[in-house]
PDB file of N, CA and C in Angstrom:
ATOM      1  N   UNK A   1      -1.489 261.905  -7.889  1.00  0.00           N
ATOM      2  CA  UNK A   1      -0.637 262.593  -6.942  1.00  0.00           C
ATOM      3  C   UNK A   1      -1.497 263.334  -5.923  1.00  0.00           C
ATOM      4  N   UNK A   2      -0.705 263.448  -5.408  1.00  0.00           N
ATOM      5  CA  UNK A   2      -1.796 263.913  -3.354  1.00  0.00           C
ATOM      6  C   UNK A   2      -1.770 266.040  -3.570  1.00  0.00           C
ATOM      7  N   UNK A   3      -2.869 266.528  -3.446  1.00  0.00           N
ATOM      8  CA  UNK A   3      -2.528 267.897  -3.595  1.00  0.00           C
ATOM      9  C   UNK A   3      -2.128 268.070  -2.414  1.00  0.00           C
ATOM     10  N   UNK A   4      -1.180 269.406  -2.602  1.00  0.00           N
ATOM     11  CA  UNK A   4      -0.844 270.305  -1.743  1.00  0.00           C
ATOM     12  C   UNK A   4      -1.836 270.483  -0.444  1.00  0.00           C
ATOM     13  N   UNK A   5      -3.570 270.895  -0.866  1.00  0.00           N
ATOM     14  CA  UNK A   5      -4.342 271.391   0.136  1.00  0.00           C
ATOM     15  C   UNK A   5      -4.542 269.820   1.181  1.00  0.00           C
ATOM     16  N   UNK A   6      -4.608 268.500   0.558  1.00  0.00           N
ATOM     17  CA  UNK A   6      -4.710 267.264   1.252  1.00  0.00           C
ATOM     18  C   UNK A   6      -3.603 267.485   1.911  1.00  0.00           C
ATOM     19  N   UNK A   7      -2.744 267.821   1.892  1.00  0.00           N
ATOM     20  CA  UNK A   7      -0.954 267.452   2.356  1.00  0.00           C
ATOM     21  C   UNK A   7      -1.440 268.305   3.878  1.00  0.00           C
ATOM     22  N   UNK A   8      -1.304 269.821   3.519  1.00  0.00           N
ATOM     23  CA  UNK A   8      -1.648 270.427   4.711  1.00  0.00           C
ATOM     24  C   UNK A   8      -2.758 270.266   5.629  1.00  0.00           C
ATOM     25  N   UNK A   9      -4.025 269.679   5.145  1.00  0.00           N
ATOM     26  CA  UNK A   9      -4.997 269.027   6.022  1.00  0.00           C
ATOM     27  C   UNK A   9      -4.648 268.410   6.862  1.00  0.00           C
ATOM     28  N   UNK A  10      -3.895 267.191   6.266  1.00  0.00           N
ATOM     29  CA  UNK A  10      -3.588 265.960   6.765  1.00  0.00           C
ATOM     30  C   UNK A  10      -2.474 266.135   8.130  1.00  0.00           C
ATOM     31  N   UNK A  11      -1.337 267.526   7.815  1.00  0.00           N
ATOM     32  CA  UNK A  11      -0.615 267.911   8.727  1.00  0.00           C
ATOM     33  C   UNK A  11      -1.236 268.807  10.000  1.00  0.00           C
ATOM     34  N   UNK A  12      -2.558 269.440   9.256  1.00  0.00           N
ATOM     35  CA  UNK A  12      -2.941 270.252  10.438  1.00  0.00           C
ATOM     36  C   UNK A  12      -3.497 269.000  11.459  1.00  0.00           C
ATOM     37  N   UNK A  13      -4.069 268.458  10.861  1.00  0.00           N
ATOM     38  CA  UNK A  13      -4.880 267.095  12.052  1.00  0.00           C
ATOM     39  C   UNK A  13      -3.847 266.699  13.278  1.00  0.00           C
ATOM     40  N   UNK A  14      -2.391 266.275  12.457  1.00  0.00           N
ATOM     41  CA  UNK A  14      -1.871 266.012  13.417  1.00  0.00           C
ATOM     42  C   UNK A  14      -1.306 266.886  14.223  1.00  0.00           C
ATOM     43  N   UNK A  15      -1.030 268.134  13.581  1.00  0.00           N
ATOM     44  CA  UNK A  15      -0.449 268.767  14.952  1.00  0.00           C
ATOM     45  C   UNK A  15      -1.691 269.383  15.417  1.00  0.00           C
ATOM     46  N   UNK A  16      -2.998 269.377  15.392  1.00  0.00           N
ATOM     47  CA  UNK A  16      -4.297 269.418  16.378  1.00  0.00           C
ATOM     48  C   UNK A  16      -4.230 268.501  17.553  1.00  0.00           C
ATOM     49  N   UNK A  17      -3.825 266.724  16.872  1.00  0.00           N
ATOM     50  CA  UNK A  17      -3.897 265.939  17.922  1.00  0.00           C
ATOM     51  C   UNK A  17      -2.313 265.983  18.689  1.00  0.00           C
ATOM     52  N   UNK A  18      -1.779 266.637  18.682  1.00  0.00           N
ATOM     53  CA  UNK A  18      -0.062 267.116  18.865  1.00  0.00           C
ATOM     54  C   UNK A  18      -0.597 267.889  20.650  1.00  0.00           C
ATOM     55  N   UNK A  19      -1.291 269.181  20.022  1.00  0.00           N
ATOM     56  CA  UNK A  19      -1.807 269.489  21.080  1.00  0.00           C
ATOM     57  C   UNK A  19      -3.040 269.554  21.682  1.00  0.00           C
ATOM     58  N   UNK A  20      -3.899 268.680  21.713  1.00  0.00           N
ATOM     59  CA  UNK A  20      -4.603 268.154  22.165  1.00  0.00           C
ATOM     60  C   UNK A  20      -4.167 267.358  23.324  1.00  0.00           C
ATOM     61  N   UNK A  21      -2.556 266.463  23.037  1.00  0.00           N
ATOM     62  CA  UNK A  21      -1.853 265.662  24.022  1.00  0.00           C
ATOM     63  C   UNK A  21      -1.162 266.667  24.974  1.00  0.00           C
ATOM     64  N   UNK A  22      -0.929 267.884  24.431  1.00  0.00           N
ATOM     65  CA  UNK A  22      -0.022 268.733  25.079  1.00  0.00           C
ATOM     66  C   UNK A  22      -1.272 269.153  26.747  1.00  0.00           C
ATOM     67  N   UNK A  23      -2.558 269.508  25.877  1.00  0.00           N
ATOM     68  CA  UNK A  23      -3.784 270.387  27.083  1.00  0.00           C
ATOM     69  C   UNK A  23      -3.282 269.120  27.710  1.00  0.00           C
ATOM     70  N   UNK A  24      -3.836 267.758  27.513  1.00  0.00           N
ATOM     71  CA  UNK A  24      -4.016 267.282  28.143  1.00  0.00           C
ATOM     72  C   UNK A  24      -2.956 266.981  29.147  1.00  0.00           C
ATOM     73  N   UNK A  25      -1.908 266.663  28.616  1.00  0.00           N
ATOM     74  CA  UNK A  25      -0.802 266.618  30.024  1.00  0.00           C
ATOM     75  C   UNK A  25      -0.342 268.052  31.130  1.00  0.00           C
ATOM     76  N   UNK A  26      -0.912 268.901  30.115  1.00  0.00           N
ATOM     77  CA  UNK A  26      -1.010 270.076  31.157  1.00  0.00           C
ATOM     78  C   UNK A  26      -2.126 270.048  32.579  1.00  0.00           C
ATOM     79  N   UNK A  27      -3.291 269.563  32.264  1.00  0.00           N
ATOM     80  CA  UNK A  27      -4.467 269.188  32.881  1.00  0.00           C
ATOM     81  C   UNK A  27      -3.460 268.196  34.314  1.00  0.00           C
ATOM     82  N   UNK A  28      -2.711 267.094  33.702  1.00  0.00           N
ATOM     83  CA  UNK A  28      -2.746 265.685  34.411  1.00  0.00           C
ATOM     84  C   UNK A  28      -1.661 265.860  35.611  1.00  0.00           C
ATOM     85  N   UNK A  29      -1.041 267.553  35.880  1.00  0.00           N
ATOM     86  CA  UNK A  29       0.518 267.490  36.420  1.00  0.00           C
ATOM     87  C   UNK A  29      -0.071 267.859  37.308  1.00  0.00           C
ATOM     88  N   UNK A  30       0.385 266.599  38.914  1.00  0.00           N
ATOM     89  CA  UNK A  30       0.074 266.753  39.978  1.00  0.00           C
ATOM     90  C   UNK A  30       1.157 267.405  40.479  1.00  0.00           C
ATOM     91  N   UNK A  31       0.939 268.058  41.910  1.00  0.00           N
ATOM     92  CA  UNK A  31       1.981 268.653  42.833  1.00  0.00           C
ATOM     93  C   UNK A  31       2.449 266.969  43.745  1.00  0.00           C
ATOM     94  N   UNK A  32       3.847 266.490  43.597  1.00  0.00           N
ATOM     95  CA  UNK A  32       4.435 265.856  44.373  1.00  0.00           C
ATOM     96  C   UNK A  32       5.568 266.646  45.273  1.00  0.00           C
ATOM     97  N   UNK A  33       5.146 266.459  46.649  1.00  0.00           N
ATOM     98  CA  UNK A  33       6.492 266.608  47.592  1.00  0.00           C
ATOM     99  C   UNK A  33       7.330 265.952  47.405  1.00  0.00           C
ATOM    100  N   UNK A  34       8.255 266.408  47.432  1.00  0.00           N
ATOM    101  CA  UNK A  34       9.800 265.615  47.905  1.00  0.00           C
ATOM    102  C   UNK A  34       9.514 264.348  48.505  1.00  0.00           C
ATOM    103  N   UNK A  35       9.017 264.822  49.519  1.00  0.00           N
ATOM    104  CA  UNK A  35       9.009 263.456  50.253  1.00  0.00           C
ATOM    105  C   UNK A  35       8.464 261.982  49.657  1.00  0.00           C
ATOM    106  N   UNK A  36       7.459 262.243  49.248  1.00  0.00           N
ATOM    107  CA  UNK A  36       7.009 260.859  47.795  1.00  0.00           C
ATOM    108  C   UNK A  36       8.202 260.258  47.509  1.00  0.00           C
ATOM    109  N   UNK A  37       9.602 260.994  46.873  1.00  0.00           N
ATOM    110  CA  UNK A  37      10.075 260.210  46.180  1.00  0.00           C
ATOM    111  C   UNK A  37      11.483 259.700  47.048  1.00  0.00           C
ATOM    112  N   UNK A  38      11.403 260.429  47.897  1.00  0.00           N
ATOM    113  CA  UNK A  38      12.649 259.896  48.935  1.00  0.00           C
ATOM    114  C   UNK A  38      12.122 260.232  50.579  1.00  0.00           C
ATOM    115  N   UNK A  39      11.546 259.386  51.452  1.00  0.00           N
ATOM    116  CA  UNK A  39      11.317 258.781  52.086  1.00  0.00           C
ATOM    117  C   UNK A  39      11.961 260.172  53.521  1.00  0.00           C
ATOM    118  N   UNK A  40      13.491 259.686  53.445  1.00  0.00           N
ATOM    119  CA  UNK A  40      14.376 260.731  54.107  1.00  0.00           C
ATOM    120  C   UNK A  40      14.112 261.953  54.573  1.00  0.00           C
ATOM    121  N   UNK A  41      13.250 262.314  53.476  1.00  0.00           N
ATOM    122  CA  UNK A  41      12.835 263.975  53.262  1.00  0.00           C
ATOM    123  C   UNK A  41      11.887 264.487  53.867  1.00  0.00           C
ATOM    124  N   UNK A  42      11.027 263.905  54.436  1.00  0.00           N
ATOM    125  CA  UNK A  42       9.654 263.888  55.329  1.00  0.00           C
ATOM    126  C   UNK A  42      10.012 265.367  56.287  1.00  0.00           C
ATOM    127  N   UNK A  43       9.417 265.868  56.159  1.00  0.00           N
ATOM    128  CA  UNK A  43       8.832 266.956  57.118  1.00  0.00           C
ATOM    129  C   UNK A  43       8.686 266.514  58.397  1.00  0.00           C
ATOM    130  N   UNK A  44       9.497 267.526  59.338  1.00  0.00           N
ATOM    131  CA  UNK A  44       9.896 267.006  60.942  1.00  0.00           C
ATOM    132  C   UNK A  44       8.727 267.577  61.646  1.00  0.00           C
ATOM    133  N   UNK A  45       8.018 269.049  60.956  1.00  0.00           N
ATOM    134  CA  UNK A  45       7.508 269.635  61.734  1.00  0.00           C
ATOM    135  C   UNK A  45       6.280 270.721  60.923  1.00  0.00           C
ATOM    136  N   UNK A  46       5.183 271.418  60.923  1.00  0.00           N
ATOM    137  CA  UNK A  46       4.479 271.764  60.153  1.00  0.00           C
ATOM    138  C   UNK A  46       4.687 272.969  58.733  1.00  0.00           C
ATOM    139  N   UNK A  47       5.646 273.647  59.461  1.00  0.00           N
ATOM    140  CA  UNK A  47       6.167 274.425  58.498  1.00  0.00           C
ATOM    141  C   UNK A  47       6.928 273.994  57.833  1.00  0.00           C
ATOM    142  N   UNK A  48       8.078 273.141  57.891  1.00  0.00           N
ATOM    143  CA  UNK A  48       8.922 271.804  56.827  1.00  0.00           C
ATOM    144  C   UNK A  48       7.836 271.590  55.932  1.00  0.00           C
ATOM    145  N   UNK A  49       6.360 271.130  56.491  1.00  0.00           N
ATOM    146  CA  UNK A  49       5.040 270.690  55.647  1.00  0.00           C
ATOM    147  C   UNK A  49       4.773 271.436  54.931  1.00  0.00           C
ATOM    148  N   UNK A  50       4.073 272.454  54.877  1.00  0.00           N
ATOM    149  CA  UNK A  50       3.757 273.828  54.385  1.00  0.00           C
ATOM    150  C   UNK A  50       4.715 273.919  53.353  1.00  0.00           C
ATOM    151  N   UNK A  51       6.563 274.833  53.587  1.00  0.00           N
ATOM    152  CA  UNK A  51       7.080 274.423  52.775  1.00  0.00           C
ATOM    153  C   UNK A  51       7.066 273.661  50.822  1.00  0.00           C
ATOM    154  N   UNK A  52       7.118 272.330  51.668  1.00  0.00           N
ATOM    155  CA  UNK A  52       7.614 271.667  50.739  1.00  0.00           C
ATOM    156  C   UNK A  52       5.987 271.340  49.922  1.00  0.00           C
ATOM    157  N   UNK A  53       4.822 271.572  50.495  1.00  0.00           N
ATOM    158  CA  UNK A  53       4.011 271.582  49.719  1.00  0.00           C
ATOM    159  C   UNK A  53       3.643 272.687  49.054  1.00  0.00           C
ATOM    160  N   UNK A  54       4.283 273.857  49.453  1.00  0.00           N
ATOM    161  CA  UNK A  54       3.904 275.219  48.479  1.00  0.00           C
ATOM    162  C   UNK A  54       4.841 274.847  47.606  1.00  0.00           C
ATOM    163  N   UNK A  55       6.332 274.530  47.314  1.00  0.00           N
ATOM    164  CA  UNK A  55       6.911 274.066  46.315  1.00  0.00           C
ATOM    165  C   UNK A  55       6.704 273.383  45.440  1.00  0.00           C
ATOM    166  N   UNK A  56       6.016 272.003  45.883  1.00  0.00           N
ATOM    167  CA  UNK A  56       5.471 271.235  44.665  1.00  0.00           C
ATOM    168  C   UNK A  56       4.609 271.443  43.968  1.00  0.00           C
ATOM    169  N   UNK A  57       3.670 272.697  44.743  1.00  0.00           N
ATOM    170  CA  UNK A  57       2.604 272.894  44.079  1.00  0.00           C
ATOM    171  C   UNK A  57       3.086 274.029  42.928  1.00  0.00           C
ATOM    172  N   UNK A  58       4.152 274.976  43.575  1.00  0.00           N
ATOM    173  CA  UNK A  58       4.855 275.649  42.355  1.00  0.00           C
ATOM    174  C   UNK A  58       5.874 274.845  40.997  1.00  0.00           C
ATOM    175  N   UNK A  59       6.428 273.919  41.577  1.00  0.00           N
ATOM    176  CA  UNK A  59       6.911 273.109  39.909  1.00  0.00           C
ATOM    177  C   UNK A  59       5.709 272.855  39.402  1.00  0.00           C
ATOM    178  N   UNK A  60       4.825 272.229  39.533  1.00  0.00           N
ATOM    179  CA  UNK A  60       3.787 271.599  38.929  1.00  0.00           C
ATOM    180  C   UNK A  60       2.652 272.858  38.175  1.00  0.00           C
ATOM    181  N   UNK A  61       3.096 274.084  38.616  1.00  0.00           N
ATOM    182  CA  UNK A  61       2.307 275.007  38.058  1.00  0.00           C
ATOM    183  C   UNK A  61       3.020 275.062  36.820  1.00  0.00           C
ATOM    184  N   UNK A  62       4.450 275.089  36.970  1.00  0.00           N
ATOM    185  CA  UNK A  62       5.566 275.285  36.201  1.00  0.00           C
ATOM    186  C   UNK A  62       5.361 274.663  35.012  1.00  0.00           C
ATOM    187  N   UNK A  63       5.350 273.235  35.187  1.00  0.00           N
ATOM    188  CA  UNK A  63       5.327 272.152  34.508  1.00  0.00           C
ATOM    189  C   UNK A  63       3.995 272.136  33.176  1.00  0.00           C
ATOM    190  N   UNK A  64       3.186 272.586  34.196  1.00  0.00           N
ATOM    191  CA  UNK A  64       1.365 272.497  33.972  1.00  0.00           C
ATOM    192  C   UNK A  64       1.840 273.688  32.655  1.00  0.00           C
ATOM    193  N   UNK A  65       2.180 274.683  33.094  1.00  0.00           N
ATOM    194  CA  UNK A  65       2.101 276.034  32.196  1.00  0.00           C
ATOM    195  C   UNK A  65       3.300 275.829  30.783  1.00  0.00           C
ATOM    196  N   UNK A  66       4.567 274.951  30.893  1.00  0.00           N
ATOM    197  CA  UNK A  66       5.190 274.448  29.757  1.00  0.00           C
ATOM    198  C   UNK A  66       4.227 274.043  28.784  1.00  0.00           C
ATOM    199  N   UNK A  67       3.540 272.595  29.366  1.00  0.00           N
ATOM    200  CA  UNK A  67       2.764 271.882  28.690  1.00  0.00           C
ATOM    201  C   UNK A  67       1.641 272.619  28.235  1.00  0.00           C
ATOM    202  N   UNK A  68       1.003 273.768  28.831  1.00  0.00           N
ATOM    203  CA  UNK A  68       0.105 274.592  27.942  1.00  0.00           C
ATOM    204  C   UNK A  68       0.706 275.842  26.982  1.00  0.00           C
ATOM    205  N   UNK A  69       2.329 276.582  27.267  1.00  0.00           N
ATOM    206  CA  UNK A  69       2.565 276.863  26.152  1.00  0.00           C
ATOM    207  C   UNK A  69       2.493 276.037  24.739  1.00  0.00           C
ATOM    208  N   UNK A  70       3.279 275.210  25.237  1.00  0.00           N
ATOM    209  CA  UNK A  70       3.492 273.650  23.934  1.00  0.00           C
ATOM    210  C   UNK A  70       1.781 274.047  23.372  1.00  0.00           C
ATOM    211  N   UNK A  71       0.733 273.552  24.338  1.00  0.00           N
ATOM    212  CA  UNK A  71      -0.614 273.542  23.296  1.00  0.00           C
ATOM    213  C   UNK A  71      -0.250 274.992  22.531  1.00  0.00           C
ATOM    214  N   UNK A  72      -0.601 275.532  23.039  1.00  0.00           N
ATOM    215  CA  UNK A  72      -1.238 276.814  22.455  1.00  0.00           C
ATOM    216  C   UNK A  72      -0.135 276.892  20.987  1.00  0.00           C
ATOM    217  N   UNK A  73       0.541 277.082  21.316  1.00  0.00           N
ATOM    218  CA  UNK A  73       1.661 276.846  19.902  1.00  0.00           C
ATOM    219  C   UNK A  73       1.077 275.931  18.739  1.00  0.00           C
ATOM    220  N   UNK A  74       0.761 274.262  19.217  1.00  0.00           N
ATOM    221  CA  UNK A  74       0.433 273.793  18.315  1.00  0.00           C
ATOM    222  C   UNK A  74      -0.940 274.316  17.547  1.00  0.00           C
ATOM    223  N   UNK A  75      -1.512 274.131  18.470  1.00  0.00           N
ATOM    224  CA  UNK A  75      -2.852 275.132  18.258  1.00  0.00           C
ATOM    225  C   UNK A  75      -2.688 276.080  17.184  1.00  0.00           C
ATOM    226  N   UNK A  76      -1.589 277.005  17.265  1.00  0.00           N
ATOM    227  CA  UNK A  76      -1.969 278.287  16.519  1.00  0.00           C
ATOM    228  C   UNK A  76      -1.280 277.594  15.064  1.00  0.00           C
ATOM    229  N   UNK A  77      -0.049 276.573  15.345  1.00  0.00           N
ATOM    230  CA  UNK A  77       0.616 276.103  13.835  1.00  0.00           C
ATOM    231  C   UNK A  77      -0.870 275.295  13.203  1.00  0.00           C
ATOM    232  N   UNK A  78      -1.745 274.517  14.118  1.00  0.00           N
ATOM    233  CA  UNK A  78      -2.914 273.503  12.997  1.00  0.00           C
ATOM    234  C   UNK A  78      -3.839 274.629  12.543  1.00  0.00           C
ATOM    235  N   UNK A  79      -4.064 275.969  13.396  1.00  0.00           N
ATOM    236  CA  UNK A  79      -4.812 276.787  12.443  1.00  0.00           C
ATOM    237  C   UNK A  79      -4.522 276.987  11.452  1.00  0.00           C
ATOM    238  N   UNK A  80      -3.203 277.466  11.206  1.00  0.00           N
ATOM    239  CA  UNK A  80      -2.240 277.903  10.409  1.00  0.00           C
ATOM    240  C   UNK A  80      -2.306 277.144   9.013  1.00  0.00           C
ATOM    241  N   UNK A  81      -1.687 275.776   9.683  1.00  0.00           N
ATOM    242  CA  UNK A  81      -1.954 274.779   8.669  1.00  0.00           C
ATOM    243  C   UNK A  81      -3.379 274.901   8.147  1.00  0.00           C
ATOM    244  N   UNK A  82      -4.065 274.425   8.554  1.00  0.00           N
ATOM    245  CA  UNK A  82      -5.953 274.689   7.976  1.00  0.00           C
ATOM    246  C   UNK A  82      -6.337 275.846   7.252  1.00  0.00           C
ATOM    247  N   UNK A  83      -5.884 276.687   7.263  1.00  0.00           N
ATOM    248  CA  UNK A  83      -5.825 278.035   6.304  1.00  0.00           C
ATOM    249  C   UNK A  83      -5.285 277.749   5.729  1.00  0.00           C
ATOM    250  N   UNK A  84      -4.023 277.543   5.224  1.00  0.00           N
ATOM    251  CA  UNK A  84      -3.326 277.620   4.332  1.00  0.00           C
ATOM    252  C   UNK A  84      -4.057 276.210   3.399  1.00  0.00           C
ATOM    253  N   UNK A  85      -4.549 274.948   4.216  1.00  0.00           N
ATOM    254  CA  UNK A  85      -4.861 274.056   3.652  1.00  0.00           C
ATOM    255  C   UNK A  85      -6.011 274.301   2.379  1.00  0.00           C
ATOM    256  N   UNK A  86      -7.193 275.162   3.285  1.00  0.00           N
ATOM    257  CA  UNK A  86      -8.042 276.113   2.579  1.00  0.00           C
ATOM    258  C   UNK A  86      -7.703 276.966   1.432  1.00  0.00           C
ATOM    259  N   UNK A  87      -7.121 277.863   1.612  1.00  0.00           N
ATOM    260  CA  UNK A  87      -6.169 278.398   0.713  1.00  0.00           C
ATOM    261  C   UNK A  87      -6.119 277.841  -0.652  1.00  0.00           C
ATOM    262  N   UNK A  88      -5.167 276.533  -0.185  1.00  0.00           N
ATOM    263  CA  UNK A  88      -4.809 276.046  -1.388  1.00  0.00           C
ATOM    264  C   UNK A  88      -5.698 274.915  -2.220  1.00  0.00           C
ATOM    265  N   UNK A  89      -6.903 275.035  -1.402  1.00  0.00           N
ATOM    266  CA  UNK A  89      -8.060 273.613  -2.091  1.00  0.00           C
ATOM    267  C   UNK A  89      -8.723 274.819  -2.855  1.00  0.00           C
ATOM    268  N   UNK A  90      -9.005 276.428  -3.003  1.00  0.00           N
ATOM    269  CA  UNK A  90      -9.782 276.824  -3.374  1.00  0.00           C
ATOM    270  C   UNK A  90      -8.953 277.604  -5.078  1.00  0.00           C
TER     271      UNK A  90
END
């Protein structure tokens, strides 16, 4: 039978590589304008520009900073796990 301390090892790994995926998609979130995804939307004039690129660059901070709560969370549950894994091998 599998001990307890293997069980929680085996769980901390994955939620390590849990957020490991999380940094990383935090890292990968570009700022898209509007305009990228609908054509229509294009900026007539420089401040329209300005605009809509200080916006995208604010979702994407948005976005960026979800995906690094998510890490940090997992992060603190695989420590968690790994102690306790410790814990229970000793």
């Amino acid at each position: 039978m599998i001990e307890l301390g293997t069980v929680l090892e085996l769980l901390a790994l994955v939620v390590g590589v849990l957020a490991a995926i999380e940094t990383y998609r935090a890292v990968k979130v570009k700022p898209r304008p509007v305009w990228e995804d609908d054509p229509k939307l294009k900026p007539r004039n420089m401040a329209e520009h300005a605009f809509g690129t200080v916006m995208a660059r604010e979702a994407a901070n948005f976005w960026s900073g979800r995906h690094a709560v998510k890490a940090a969370i997992y992060g603190l549950l695989a420590t968690g796990l790994a102690a306790f894994a410790w814990i229970a091998k000793s």
